[in-house]
N, C-alpha and C. Protein backbone atom coordinates (compact mmCIF):
# COMPACT_ATOMS: atom_id res chain seq x y z
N UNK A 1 -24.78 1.32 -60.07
CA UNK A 1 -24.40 1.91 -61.33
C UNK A 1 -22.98 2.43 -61.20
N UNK A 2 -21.99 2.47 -62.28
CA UNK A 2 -20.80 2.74 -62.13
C UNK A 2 -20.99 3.65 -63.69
N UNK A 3 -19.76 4.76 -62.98
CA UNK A 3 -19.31 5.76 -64.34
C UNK A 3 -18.12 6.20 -63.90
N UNK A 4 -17.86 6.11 -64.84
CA UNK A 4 -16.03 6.49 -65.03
C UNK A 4 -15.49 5.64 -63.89
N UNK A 5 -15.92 4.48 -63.19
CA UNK A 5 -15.02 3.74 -62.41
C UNK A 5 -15.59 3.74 -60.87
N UNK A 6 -16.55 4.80 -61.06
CA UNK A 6 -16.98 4.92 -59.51
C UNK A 6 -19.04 4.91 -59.48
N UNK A 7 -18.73 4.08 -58.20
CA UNK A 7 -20.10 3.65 -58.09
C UNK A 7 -21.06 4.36 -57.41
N UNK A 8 -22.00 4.27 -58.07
CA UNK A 8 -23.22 5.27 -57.56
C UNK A 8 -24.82 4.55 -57.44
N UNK A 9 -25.22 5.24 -56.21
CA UNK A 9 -26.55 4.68 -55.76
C UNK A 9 -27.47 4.80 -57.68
N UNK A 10 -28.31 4.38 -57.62
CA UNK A 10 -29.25 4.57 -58.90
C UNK A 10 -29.58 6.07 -58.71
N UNK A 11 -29.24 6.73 -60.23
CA UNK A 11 -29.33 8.22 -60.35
C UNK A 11 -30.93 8.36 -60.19
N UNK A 12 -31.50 9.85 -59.72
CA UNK A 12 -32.52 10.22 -59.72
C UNK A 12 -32.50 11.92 -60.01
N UNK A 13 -33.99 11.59 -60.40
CA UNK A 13 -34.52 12.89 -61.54
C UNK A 13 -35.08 13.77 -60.46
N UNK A 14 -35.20 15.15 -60.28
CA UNK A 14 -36.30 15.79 -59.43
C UNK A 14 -37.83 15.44 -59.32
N UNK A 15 -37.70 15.48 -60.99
CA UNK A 15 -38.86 15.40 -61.44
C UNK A 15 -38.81 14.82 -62.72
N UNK A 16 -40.00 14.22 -63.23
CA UNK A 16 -40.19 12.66 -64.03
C UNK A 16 -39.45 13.25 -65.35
N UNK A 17 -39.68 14.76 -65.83
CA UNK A 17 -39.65 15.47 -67.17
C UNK A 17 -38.22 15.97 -67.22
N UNK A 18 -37.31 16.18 -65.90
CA UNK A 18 -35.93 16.58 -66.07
C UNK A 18 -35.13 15.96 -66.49
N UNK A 19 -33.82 17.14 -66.99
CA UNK A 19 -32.96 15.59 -67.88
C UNK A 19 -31.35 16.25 -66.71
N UNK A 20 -31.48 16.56 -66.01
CA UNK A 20 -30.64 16.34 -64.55
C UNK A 20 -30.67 15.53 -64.20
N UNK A 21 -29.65 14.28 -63.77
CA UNK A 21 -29.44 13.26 -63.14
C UNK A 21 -29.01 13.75 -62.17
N UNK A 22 -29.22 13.71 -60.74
CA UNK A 22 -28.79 13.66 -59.67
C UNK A 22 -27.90 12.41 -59.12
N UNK A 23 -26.64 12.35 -58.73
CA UNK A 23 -25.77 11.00 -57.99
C UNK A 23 -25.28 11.22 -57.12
N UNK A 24 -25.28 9.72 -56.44
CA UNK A 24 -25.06 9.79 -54.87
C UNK A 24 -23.62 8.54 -54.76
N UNK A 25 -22.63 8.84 -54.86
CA UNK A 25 -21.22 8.05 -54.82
C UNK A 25 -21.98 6.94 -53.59
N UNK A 26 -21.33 6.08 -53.70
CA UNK A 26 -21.60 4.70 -52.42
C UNK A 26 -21.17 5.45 -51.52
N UNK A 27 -19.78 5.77 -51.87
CA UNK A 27 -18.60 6.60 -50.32
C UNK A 27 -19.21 7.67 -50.65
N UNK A 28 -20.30 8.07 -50.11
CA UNK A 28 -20.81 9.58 -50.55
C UNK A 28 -20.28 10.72 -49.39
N UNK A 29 -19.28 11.83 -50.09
CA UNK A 29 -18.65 12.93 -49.20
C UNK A 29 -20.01 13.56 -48.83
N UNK A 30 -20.22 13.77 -47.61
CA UNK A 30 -20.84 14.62 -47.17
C UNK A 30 -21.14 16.38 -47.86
N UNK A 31 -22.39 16.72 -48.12
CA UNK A 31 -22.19 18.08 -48.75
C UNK A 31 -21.93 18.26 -50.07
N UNK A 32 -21.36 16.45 -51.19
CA UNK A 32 -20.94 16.67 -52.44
C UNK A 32 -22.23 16.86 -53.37
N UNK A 33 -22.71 17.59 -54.38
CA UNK A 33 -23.95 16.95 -55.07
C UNK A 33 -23.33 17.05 -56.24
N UNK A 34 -23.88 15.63 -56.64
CA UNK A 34 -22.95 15.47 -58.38
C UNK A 34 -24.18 15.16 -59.17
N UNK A 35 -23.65 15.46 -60.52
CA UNK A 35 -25.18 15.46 -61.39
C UNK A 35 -24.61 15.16 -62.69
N UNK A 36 -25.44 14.56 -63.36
CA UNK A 36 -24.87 14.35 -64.36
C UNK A 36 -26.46 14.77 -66.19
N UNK A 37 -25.56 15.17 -67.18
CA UNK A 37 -27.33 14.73 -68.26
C UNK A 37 -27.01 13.68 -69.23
N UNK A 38 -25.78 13.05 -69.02
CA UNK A 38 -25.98 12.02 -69.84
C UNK A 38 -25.55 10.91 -69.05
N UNK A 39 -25.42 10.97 -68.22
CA UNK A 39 -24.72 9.82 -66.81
C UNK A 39 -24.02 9.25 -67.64
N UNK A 40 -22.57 10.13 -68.26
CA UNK A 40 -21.61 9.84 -69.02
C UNK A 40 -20.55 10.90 -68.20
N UNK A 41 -20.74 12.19 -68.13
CA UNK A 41 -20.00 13.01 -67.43
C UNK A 41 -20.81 13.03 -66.02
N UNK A 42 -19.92 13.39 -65.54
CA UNK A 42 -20.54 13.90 -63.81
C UNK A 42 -19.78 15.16 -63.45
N UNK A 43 -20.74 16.07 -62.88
CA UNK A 43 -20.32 17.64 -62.85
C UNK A 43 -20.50 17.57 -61.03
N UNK A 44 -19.80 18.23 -60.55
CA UNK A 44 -19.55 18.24 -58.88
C UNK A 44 -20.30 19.76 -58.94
N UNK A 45 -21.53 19.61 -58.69
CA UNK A 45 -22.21 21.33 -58.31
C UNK A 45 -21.35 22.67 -57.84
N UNK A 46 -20.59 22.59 -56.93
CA UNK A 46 -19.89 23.21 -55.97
C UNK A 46 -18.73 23.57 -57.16
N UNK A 47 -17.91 22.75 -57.66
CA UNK A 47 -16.96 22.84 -58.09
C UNK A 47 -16.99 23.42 -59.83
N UNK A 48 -17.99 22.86 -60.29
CA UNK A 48 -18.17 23.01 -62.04
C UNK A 48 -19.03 23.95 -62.27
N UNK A 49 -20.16 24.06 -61.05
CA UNK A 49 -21.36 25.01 -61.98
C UNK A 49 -20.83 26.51 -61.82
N UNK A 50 -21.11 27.18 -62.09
CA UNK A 50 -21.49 27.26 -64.36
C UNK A 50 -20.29 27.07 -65.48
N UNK A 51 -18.90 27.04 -64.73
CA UNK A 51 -17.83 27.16 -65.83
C UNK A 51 -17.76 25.97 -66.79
N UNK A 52 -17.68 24.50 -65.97
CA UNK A 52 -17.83 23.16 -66.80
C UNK A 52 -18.79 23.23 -67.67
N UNK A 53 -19.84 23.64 -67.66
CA UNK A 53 -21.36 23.39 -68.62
C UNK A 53 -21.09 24.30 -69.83
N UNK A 54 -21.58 23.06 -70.60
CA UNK A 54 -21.71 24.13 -71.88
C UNK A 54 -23.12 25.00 -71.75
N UNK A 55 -23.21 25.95 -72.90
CA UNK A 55 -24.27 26.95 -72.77
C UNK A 55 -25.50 26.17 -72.79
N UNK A 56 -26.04 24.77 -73.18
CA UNK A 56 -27.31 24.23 -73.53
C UNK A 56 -27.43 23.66 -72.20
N UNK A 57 -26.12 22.78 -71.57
CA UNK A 57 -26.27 22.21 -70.29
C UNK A 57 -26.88 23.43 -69.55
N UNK A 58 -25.79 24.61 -68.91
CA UNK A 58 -26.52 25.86 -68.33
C UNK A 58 -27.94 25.82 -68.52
N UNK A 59 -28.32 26.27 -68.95
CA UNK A 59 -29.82 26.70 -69.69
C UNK A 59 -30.87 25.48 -69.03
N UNK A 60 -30.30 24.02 -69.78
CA UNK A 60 -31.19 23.32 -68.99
C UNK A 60 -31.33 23.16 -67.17
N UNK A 61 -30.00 23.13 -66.73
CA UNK A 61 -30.06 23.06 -65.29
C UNK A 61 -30.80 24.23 -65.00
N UNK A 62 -30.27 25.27 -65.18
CA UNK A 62 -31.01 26.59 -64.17
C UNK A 62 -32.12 26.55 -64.67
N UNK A 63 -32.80 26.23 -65.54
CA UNK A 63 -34.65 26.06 -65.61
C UNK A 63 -35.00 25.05 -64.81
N UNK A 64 -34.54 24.20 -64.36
CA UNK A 64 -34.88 23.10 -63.46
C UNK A 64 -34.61 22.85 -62.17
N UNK A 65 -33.73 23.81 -62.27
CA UNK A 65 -32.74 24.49 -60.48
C UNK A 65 -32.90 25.32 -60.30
N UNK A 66 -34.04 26.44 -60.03
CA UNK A 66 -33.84 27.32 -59.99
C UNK A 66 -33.30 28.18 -58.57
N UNK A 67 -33.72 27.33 -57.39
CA UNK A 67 -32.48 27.66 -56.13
C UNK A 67 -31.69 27.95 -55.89
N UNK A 68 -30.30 26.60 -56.96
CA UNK A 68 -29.16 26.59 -57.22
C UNK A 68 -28.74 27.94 -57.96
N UNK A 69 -29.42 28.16 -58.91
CA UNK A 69 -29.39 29.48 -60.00
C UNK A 69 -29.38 30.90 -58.85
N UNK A 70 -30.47 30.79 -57.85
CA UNK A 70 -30.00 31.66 -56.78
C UNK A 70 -28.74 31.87 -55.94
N UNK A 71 -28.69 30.58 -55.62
CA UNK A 71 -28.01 30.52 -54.31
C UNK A 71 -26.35 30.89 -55.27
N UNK A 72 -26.13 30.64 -56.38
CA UNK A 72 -24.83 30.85 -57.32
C UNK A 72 -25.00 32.10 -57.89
N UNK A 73 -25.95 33.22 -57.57
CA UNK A 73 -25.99 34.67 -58.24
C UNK A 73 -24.81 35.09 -58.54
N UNK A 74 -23.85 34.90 -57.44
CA UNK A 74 -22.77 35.68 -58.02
C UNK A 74 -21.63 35.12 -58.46
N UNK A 75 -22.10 34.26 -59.45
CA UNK A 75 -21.26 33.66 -60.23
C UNK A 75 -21.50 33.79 -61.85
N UNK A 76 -21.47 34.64 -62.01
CA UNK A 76 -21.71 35.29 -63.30
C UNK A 76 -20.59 35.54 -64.29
């Protein structure tokens, strides 16, 4: 699968009902996790969450991440 020019293993869901795409670049950087909900944009976890997301994206990830939603507490 390719987006925006760069190729990615076939996206995967956590779970069957999430609308988180998880992607894995071919040249996958070690440590990167990229995600996408319309596998139109791709958001770099590390780098975008929470400022890139709009308020509906937010909302959906951290109900479905809720780890991530931890492990980023203090990013408020």
């Amino acid at each position: 699968m390719k987006i925006n020019g760069i190729e990615y293993l076939d996206p995967y869901k956590n779970n069957e009902t999430d609308k988180v795409y998880w992607l894995t670049p071919i040249d996958n950087n070690i440590g990167e996790h990229l995600f996408s909900f319309d596998l139109e944009k791709v958001y770099n976890l590390f780098a975008d969450y929470p400022w890139k997301l709009t308020q509906d994206e937010k909302e959906i990830f951290d109900k479905e991440n809720p780890y991530w939603v931890e492990y980023f507490s203090d990013r408020k």
